[in-house]
PDB file of N, CA and C in Angstrom:
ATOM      1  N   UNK A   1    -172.189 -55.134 -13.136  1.00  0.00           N
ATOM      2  CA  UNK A   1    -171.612 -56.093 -14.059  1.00  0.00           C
ATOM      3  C   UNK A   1    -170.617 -56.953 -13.273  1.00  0.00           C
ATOM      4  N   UNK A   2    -170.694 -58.485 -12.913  1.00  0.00           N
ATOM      5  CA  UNK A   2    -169.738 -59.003 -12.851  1.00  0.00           C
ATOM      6  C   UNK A   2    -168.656 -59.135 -13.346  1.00  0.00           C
ATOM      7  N   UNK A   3    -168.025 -60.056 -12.651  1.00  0.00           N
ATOM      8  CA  UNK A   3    -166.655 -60.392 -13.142  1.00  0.00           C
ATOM      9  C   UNK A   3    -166.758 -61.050 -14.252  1.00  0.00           C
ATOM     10  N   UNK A   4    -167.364 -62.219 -14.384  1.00  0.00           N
ATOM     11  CA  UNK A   4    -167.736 -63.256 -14.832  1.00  0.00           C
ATOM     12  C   UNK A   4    -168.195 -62.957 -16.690  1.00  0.00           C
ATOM     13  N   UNK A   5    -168.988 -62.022 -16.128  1.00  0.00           N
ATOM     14  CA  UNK A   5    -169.317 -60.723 -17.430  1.00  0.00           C
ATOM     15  C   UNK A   5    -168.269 -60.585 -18.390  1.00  0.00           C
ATOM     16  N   UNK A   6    -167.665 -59.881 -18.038  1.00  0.00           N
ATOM     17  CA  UNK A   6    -166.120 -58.759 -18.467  1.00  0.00           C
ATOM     18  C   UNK A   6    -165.314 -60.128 -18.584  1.00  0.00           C
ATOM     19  N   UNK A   7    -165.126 -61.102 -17.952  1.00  0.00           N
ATOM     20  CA  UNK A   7    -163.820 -62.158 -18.664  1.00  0.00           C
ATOM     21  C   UNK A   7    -164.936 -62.903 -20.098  1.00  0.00           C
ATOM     22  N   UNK A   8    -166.332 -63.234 -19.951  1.00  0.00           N
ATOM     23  CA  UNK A   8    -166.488 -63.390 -21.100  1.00  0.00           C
ATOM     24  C   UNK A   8    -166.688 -62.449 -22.581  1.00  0.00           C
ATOM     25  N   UNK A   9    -166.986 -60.979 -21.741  1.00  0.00           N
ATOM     26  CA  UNK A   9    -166.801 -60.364 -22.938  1.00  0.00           C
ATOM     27  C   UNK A   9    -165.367 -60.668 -23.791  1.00  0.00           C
ATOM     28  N   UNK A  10    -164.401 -60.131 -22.628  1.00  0.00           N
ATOM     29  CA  UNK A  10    -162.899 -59.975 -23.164  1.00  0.00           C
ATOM     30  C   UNK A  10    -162.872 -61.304 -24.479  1.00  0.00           C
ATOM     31  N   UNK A  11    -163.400 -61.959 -23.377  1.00  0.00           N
ATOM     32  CA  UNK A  11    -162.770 -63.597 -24.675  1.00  0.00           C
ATOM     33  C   UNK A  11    -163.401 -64.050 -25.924  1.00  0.00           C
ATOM     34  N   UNK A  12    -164.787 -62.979 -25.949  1.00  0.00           N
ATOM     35  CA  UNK A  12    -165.166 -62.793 -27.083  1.00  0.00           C
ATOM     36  C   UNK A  12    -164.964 -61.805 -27.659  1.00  0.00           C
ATOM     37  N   UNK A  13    -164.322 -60.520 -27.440  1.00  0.00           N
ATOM     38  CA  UNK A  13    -163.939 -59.599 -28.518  1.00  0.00           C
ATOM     39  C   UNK A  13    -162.908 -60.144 -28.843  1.00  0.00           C
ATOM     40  N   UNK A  14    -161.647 -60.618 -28.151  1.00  0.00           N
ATOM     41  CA  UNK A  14    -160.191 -61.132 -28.542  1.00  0.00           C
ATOM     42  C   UNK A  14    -160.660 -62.468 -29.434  1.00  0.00           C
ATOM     43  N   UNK A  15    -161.609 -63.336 -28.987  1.00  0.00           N
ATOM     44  CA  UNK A  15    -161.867 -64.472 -30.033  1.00  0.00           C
ATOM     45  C   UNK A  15    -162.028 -63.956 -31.824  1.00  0.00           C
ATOM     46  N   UNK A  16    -163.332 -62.722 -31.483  1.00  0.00           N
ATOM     47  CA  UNK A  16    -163.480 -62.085 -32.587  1.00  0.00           C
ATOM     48  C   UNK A  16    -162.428 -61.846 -33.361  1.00  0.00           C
ATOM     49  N   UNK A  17    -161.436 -60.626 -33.006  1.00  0.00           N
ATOM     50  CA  UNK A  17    -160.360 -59.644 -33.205  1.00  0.00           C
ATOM     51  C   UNK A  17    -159.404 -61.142 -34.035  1.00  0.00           C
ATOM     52  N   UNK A  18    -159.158 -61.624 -33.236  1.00  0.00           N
ATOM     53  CA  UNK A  18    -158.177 -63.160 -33.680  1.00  0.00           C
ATOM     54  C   UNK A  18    -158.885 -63.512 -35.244  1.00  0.00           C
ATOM     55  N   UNK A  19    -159.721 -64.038 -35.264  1.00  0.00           N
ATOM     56  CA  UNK A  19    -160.572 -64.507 -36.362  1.00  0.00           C
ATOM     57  C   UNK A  19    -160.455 -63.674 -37.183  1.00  0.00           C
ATOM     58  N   UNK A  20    -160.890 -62.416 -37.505  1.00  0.00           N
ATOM     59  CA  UNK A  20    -160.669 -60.964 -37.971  1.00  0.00           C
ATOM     60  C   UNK A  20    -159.270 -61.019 -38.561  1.00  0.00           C
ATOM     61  N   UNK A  21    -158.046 -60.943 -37.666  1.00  0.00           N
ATOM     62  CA  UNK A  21    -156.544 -60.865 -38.376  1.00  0.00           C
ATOM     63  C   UNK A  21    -156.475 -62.044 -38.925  1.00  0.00           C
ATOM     64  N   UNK A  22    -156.929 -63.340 -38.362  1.00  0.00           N
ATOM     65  CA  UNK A  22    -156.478 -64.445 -39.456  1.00  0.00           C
ATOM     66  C   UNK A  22    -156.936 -64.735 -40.401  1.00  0.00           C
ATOM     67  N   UNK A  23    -158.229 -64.422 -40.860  1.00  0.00           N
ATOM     68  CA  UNK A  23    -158.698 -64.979 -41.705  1.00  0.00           C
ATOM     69  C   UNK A  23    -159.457 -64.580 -42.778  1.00  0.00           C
ATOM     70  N   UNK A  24    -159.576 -62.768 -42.507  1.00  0.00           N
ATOM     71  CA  UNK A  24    -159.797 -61.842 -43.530  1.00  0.00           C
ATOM     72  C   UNK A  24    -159.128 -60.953 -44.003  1.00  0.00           C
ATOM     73  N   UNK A  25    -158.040 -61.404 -45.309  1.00  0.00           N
ATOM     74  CA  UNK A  25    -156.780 -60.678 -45.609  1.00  0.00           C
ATOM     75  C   UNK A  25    -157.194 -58.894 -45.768  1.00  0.00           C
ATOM     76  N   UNK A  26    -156.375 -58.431 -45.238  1.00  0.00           N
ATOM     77  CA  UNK A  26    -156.158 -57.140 -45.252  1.00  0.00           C
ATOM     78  C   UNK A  26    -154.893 -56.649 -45.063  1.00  0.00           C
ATOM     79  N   UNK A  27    -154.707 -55.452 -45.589  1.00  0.00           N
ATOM     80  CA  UNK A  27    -153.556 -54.860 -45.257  1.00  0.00           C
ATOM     81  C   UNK A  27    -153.117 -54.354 -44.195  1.00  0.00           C
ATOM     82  N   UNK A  28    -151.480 -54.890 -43.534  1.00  0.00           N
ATOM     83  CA  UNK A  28    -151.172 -54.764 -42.376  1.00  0.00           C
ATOM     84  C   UNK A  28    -151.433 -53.359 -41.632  1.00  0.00           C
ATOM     85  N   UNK A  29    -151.444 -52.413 -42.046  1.00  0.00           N
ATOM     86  CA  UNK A  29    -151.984 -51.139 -41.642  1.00  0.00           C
ATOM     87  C   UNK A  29    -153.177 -51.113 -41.184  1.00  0.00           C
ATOM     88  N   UNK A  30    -154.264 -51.774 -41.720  1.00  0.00           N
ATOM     89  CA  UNK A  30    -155.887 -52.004 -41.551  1.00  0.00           C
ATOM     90  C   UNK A  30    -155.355 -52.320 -40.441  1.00  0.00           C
ATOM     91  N   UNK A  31    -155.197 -53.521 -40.071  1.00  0.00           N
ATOM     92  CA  UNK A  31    -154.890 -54.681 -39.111  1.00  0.00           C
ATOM     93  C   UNK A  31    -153.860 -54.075 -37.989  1.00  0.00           C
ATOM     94  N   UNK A  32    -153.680 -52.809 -38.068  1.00  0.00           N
ATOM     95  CA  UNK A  32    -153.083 -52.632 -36.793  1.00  0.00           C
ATOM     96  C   UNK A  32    -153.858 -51.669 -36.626  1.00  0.00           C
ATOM     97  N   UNK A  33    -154.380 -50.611 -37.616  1.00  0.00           N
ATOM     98  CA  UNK A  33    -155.388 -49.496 -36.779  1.00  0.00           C
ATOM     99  C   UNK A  33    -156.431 -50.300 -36.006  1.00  0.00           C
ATOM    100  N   UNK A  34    -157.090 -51.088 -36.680  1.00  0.00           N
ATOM    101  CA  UNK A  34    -157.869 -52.213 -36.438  1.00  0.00           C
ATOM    102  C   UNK A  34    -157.619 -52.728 -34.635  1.00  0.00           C
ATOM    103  N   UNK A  35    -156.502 -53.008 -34.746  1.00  0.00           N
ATOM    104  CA  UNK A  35    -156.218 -53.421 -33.500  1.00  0.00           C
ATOM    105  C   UNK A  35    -156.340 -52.404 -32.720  1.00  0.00           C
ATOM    106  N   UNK A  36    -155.802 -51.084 -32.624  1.00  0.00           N
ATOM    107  CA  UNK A  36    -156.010 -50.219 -31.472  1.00  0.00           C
ATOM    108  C   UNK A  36    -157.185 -49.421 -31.562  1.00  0.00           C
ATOM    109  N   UNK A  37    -157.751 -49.797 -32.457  1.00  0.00           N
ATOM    110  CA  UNK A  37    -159.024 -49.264 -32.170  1.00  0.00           C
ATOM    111  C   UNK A  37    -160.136 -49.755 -31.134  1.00  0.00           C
ATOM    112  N   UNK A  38    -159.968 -51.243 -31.699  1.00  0.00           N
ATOM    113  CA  UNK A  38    -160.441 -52.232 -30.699  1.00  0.00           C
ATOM    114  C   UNK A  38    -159.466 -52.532 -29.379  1.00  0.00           C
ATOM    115  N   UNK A  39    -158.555 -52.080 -29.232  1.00  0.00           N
ATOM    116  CA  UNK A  39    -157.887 -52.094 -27.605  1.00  0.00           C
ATOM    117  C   UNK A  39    -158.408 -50.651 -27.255  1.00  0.00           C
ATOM    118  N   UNK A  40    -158.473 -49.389 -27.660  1.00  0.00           N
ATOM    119  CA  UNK A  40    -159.020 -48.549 -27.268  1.00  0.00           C
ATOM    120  C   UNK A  40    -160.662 -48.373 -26.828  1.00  0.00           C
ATOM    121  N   UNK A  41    -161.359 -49.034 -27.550  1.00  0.00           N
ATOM    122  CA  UNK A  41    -162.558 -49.043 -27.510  1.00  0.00           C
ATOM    123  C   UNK A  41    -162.784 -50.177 -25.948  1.00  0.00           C
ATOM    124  N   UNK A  42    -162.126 -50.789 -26.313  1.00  0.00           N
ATOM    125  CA  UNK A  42    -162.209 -52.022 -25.178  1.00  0.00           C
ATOM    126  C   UNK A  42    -161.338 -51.764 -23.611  1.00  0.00           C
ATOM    127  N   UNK A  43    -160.584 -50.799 -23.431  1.00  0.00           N
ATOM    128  CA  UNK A  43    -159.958 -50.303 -22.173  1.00  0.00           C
ATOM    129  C   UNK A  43    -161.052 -49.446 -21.675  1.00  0.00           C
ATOM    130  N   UNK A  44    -161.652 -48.171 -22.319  1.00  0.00           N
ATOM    131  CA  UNK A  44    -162.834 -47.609 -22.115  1.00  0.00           C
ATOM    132  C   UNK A  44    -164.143 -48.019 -21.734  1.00  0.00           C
ATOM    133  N   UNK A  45    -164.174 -49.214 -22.157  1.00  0.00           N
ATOM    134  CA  UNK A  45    -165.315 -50.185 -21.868  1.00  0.00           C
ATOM    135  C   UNK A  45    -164.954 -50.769 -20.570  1.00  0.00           C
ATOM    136  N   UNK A  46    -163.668 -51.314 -20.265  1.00  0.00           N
ATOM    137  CA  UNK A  46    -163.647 -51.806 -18.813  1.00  0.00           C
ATOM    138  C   UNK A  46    -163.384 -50.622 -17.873  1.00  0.00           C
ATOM    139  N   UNK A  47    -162.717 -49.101 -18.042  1.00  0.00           N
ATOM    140  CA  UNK A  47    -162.943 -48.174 -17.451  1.00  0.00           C
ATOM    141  C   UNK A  47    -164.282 -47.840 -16.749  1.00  0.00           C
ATOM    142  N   UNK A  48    -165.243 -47.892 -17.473  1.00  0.00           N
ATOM    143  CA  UNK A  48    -166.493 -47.341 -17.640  1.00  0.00           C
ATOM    144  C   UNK A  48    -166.984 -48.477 -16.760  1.00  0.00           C
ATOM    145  N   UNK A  49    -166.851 -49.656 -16.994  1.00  0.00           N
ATOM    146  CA  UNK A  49    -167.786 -50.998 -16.618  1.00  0.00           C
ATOM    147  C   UNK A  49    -167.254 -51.157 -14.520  1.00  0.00           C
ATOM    148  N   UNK A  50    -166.018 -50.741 -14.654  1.00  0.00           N
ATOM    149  CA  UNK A  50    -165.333 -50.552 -13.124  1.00  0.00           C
ATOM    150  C   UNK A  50    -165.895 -49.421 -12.565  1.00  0.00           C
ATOM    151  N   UNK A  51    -166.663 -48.354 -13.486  1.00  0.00           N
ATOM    152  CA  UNK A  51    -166.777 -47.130 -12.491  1.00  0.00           C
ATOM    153  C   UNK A  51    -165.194 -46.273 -12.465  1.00  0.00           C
ATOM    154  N   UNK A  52    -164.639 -46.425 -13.384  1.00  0.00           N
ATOM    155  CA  UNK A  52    -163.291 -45.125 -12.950  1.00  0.00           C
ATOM    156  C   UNK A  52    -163.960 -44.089 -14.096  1.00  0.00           C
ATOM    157  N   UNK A  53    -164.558 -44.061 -15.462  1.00  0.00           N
ATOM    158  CA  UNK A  53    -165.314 -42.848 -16.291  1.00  0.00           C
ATOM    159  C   UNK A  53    -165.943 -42.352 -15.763  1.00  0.00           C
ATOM    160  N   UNK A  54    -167.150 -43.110 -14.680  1.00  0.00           N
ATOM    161  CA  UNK A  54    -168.472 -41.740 -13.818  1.00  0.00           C
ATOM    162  C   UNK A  54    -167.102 -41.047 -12.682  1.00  0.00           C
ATOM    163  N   UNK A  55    -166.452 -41.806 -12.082  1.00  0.00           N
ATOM    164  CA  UNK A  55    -165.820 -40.620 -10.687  1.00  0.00           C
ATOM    165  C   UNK A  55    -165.291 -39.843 -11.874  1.00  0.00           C
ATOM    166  N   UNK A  56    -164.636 -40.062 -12.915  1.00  0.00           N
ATOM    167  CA  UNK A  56    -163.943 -38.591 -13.681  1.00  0.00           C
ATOM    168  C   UNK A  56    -164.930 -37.602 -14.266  1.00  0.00           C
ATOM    169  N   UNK A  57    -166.242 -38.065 -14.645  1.00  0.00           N
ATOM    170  CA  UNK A  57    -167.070 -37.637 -15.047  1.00  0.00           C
ATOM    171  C   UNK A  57    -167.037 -37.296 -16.716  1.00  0.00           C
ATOM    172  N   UNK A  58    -166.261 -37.907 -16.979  1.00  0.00           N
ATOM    173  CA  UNK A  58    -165.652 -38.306 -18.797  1.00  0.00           C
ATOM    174  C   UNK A  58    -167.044 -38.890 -19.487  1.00  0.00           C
ATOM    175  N   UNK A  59    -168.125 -37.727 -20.554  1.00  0.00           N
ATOM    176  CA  UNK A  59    -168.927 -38.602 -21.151  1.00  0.00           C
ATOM    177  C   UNK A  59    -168.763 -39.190 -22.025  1.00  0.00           C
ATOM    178  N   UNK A  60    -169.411 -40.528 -22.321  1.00  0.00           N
ATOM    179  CA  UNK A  60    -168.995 -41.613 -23.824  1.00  0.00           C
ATOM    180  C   UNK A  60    -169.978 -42.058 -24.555  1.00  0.00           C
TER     181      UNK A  60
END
């Protein structure tokens, strides 16, 4: 996976995520689990995409 890859993913989950808090009311609680779910899901994803999950051998 390039680089090139991973900066357009990023700028489309954060484009998403953005759109998501602005413009589909929910309650601020939603909207923050919400958020670390998707920063969690998405650190794991560039973990994994760099190769630091196979050297730990962490399955996902």
């Amino acid at each position: 996976m390039t680089i090139l890859n991973v900066l357009i993913v990023l700028v489309v989950v954060g484009l998403v995520l953005w759109l998501i808090n602005n413009y589909i009311p929910m309650d601020a609680k939603i909207k923050s689990i919400l958020n670390v779910v998707v920063l969690i899901v998405v650190v794991l994803w560039l973990l994994r995409a760099f190769g630091l999950l196979n050297a730990l051998n962490v399955p996902i």
